[in-house]
N, C-alpha and C. Protein backbone atom coordinates (compact mmCIF):
# COMPACT_ATOMS: atom_id res chain seq x y z
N UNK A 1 0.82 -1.19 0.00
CA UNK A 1 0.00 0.00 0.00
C UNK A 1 0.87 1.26 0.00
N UNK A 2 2.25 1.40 0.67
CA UNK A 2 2.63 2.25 0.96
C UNK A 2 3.52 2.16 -0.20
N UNK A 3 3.86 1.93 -1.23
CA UNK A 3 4.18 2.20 -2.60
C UNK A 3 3.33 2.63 -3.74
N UNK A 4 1.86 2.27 -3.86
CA UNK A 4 1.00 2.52 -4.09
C UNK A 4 0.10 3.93 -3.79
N UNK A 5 -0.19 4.23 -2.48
CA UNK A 5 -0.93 5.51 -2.46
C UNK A 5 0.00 6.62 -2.86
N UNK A 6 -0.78 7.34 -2.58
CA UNK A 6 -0.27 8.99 -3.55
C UNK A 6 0.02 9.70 -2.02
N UNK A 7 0.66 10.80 -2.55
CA UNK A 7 1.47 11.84 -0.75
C UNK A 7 0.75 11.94 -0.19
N UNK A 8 -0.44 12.09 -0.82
CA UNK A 8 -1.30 13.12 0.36
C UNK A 8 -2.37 11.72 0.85
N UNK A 9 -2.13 10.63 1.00
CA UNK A 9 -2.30 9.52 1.98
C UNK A 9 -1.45 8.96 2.63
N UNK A 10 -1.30 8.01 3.59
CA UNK A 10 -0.21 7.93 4.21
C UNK A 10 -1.21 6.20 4.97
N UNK A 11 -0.38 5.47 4.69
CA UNK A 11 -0.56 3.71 5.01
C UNK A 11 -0.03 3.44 6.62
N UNK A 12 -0.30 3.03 7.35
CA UNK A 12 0.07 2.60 8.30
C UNK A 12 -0.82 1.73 9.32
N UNK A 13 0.14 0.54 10.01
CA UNK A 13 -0.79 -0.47 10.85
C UNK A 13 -0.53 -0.06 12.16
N UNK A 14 -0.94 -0.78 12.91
CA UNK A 14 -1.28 -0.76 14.36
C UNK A 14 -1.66 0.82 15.11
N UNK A 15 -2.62 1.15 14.48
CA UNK A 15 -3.21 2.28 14.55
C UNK A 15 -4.60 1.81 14.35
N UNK A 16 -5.42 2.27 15.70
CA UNK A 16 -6.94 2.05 15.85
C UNK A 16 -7.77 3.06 15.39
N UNK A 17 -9.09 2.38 15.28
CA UNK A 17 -9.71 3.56 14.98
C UNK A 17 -11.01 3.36 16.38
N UNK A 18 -11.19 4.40 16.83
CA UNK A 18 -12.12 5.07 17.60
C UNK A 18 -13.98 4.91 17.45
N UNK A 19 -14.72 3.70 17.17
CA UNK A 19 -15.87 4.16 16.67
C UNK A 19 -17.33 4.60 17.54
N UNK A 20 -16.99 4.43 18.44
CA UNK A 20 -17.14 4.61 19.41
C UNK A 20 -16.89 5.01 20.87
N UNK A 21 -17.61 5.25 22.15
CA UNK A 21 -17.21 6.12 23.56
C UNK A 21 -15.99 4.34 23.95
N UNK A 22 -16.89 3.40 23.76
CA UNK A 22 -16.66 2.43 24.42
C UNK A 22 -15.80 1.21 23.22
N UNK A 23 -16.23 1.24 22.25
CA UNK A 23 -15.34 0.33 21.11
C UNK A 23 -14.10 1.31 20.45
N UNK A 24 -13.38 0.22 19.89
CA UNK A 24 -12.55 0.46 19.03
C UNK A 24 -11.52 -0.82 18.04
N UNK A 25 -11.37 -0.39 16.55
CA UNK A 25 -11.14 -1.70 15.92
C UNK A 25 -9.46 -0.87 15.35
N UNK A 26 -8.65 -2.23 15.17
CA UNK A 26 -7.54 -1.74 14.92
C UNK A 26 -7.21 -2.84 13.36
N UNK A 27 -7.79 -2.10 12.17
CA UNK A 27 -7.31 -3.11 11.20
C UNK A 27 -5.82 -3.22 10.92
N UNK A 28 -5.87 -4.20 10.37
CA UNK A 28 -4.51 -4.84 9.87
C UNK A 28 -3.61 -3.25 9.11
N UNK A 29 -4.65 -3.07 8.32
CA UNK A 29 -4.14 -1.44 7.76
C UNK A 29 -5.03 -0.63 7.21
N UNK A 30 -4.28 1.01 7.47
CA UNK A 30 -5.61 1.77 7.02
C UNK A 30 -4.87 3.04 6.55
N UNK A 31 -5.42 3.47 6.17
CA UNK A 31 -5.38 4.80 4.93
C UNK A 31 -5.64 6.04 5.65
N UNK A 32 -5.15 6.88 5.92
CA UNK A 32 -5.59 8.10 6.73
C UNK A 32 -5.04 9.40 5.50
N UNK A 33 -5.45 10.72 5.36
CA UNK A 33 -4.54 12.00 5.57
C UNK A 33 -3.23 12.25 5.95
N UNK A 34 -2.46 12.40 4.84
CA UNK A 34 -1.16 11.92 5.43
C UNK A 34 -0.76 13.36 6.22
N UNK A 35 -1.93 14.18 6.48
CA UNK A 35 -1.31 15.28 7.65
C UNK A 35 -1.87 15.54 8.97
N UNK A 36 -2.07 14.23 9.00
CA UNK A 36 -1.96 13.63 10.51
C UNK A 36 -0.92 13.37 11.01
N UNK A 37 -0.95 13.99 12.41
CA UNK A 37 0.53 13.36 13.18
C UNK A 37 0.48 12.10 13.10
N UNK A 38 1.91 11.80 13.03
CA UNK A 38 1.98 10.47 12.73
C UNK A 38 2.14 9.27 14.10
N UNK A 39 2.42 9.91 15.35
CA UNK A 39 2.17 9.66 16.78
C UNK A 39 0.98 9.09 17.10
N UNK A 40 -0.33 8.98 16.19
CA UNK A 40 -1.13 8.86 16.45
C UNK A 40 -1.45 7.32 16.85
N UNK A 41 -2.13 6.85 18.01
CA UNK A 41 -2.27 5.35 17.65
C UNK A 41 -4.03 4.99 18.38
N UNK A 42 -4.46 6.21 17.96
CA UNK A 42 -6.62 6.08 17.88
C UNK A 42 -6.55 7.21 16.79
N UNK A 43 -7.22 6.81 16.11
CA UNK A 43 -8.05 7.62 14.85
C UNK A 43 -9.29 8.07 14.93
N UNK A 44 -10.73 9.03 14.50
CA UNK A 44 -11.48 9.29 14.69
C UNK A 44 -12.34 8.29 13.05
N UNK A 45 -13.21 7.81 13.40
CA UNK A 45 -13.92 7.67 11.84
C UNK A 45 -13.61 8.35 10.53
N UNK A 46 -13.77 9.56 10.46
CA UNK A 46 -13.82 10.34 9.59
C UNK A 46 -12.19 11.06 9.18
N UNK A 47 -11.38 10.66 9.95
CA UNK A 47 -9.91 10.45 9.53
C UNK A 47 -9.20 9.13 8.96
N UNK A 48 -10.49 8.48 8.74
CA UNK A 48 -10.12 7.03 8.35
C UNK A 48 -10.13 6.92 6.80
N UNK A 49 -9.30 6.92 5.49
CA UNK A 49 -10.11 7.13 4.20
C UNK A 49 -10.61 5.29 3.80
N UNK A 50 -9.74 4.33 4.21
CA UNK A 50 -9.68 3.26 4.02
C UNK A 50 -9.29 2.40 4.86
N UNK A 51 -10.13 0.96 5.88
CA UNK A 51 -9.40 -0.17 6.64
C UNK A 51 -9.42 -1.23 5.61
N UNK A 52 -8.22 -2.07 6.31
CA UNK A 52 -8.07 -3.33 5.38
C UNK A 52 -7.87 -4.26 6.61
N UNK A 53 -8.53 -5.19 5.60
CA UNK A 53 -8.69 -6.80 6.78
C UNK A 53 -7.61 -7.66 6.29
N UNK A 54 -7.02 -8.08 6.91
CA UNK A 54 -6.16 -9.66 6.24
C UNK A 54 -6.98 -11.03 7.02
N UNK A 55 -7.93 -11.90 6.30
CA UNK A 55 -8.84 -12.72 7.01
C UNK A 55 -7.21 -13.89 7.00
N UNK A 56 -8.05 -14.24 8.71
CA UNK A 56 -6.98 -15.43 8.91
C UNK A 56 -8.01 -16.01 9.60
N UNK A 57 -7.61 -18.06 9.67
CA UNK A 57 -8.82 -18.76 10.37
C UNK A 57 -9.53 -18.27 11.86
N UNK A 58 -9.05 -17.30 12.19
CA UNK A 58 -9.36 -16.89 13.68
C UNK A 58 -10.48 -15.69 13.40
N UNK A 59 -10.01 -15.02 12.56
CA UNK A 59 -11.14 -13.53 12.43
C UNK A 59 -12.14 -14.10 10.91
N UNK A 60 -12.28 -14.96 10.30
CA UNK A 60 -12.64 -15.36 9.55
C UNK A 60 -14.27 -14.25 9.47
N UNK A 61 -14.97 -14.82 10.40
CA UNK A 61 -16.47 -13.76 10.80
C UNK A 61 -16.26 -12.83 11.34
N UNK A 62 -15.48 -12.46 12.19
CA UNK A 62 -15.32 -10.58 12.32
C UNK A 62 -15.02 -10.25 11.34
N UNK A 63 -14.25 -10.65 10.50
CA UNK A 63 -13.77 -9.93 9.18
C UNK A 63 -14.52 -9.67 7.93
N UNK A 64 -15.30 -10.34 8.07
CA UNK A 64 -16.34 -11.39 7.03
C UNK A 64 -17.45 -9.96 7.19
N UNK A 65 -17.92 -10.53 8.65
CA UNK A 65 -19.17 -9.76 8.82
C UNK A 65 -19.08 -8.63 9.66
N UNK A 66 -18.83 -8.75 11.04
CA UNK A 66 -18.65 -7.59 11.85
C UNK A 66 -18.07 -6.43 12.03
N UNK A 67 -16.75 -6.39 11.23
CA UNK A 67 -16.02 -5.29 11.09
C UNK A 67 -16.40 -4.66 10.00
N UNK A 68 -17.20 -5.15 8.80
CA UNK A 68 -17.85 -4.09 7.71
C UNK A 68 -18.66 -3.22 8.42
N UNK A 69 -19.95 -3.80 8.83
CA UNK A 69 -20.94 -3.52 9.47
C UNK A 69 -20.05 -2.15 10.49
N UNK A 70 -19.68 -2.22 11.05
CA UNK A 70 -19.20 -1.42 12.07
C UNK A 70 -18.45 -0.33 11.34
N UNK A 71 -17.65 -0.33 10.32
CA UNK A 71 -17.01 0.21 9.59
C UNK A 71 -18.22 1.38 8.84
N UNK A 72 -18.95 0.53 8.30
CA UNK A 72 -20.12 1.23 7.20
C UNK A 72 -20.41 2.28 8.50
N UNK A 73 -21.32 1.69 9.11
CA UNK A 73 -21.89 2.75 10.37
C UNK A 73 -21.26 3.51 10.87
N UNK A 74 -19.75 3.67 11.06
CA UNK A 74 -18.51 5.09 11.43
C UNK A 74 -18.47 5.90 10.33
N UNK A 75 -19.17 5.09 8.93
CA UNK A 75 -18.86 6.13 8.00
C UNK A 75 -17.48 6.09 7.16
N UNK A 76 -17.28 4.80 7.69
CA UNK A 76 -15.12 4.63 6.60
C UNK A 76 -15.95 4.29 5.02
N UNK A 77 -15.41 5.39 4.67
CA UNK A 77 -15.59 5.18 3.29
C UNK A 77 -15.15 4.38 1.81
N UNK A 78 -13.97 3.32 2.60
CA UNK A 78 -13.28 2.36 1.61
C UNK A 78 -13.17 1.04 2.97
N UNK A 79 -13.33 0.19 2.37
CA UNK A 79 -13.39 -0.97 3.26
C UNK A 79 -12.37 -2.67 2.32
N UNK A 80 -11.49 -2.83 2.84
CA UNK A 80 -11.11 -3.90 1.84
C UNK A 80 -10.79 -4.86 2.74
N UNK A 81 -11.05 -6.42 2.40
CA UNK A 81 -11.15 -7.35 2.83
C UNK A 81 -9.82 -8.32 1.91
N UNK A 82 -8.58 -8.73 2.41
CA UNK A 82 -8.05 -9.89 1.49
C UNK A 82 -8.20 -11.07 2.44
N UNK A 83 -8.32 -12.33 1.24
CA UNK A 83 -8.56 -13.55 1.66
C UNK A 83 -7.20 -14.17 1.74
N UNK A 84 -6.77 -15.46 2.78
CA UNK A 84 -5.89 -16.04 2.22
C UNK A 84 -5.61 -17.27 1.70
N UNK A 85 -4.81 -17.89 1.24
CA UNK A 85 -4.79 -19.59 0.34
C UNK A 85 -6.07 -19.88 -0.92
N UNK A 86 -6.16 -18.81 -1.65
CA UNK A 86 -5.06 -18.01 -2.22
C UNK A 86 -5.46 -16.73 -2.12
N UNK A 87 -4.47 -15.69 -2.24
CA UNK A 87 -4.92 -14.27 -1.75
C UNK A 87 -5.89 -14.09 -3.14
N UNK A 88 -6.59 -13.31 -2.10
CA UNK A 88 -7.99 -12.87 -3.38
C UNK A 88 -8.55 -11.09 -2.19
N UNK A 89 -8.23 -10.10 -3.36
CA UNK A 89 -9.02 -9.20 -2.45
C UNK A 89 -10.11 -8.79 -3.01
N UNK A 90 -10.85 -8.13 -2.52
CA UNK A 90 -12.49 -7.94 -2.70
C UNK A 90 -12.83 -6.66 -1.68
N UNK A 91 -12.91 -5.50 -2.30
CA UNK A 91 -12.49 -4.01 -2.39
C UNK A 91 -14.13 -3.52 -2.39
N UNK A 92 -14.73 -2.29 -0.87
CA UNK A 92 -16.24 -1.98 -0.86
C UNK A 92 -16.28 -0.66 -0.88
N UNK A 93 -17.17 -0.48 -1.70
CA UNK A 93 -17.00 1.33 -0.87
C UNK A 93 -18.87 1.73 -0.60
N UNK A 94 -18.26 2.17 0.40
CA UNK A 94 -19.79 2.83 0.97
C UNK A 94 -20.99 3.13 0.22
N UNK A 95 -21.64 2.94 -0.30
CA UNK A 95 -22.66 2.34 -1.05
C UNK A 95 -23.91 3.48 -0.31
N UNK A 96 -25.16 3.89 -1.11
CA UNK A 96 -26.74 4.07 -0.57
C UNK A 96 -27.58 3.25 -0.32
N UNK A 97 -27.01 1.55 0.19
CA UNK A 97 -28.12 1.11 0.61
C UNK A 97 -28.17 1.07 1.98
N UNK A 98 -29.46 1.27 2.50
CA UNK A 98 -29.79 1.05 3.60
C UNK A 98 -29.54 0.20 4.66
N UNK A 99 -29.19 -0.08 5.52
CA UNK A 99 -28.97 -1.61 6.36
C UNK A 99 -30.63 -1.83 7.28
N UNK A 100 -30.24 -2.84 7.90
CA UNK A 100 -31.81 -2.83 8.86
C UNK A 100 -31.68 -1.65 10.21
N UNK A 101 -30.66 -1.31 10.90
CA UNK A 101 -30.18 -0.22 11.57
C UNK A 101 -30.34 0.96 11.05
N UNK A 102 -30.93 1.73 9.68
CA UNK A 102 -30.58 2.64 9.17
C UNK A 102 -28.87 3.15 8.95
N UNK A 103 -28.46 2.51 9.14
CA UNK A 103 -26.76 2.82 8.16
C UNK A 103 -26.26 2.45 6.90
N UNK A 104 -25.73 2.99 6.56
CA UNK A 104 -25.01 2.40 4.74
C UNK A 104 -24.08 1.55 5.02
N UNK A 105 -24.39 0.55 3.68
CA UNK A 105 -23.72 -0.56 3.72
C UNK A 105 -22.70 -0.58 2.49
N UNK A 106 -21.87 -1.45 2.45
CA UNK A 106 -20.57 -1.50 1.86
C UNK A 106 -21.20 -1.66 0.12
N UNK A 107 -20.92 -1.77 -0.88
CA UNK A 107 -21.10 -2.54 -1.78
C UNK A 107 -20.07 -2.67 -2.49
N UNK A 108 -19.75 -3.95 -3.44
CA UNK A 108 -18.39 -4.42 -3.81
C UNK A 108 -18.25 -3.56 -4.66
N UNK A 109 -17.32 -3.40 -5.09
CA UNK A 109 -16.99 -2.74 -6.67
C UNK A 109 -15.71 -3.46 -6.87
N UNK A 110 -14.87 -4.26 -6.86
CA UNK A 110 -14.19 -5.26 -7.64
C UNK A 110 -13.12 -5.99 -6.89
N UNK A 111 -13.19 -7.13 -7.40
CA UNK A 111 -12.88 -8.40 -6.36
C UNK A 111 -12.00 -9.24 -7.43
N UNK A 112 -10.76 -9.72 -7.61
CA UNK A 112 -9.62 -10.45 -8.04
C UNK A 112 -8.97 -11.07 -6.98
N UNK A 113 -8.43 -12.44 -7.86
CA UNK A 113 -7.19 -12.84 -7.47
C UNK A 113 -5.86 -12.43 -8.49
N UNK A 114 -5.88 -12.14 -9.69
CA UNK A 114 -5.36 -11.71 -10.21
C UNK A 114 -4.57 -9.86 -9.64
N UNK A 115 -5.78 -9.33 -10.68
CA UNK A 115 -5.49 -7.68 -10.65
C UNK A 115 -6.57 -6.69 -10.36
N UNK A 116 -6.32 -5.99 -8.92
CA UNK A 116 -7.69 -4.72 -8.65
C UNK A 116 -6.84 -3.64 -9.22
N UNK A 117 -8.14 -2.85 -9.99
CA UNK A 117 -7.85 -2.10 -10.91
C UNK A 117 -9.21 -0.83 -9.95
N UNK A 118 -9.01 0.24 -9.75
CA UNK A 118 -9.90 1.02 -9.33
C UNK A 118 -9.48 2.50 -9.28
N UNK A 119 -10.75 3.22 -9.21
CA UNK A 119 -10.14 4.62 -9.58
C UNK A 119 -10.42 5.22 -8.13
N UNK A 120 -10.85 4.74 -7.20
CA UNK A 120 -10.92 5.44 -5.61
C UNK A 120 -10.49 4.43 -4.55
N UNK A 121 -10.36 4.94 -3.21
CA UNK A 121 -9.94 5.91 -3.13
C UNK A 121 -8.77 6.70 -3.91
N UNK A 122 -8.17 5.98 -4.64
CA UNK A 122 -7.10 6.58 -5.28
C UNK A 122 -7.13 5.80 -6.66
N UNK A 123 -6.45 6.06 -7.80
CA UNK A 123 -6.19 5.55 -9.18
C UNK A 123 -5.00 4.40 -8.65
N UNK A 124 -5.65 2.94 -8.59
CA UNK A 124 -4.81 1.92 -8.02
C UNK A 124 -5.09 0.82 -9.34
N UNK A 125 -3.54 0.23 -9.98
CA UNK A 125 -3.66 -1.14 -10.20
C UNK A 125 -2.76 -1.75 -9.59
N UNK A 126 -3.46 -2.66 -8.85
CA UNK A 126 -2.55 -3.73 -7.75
C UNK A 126 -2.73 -4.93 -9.05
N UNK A 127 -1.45 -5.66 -9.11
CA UNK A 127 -1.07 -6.96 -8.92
C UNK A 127 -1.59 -7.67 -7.75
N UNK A 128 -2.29 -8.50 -7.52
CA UNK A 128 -2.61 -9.47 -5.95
C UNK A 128 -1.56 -10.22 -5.55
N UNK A 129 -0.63 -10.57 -6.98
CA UNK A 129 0.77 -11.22 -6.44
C UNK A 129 1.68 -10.41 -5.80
N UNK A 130 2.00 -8.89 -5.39
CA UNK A 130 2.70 -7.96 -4.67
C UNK A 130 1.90 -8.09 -3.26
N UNK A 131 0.56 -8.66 -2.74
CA UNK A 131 0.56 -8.60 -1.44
C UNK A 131 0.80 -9.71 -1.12
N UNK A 132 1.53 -9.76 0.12
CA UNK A 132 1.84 -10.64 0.75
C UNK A 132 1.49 -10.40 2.17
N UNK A 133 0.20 -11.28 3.00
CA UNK A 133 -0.09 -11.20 4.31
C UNK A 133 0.51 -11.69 5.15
């Protein structure tokens, strides 16, 4: 990722995000404003441009299901999920549909094992063979 985004984003892990008084989720990696201090290790929602999941047999359903859901409802506006054996990612962005909660839900816009090709959050063609989880 961090060869990939453009300056004015900035990639980095073990940095949480805040979605709540009482929760908070810390993806594998996420996309912020790269003029954020970089000290930072809680994020607010709306400083979030993109989280990414790396599913492993343990988070398989948080990853799957619970951390979208939670994601959509803070309002993160790029949500990406990679699978592994064999890596396959599958890339959401905040979508107008409704959920049963009244919040917006993710919807795909393009999913490879090969090559994601997309024009947001940023003009990205990934190879799937350059990530390695």
């Amino acid at each position: 990722m961090r060869s990939h985004a453009p300056a004015y984003l900035r990639a980095t892990q073990a940095v949480s995000i805040g979605l709540d008084v009482d929760a908070s989720r810390r993806p594998d990696v996420l996309l912020h404003p790269a003029g954020l201090p970089s000290d930072r290790s809680l994020l607010r929602p709306a400083d979030v441009v993109l989280a990414v999941e790396i599913v492993s047999p343990g988070t398989r359903r948080v990853d799957r299901f619970a951390k979208p859901g939670e994601y959509a409802a803070a309002g993160i506006p790029y949500y990406w999920r990679i699978e592994q054996d064999p890596v396959h990612l599958h890339a959401y962005r905040l979508g107008d549909r409704i959920g049963p909660g009244g919040e917006r839900q993710y919807e795909l816009v393009d999913d490879s094992s090969e090559v994601i090709e997309l024009p947001e959050p940023f003009a990205i063609k990934l190879p799937i063979a350059e990530i390695r989880p």
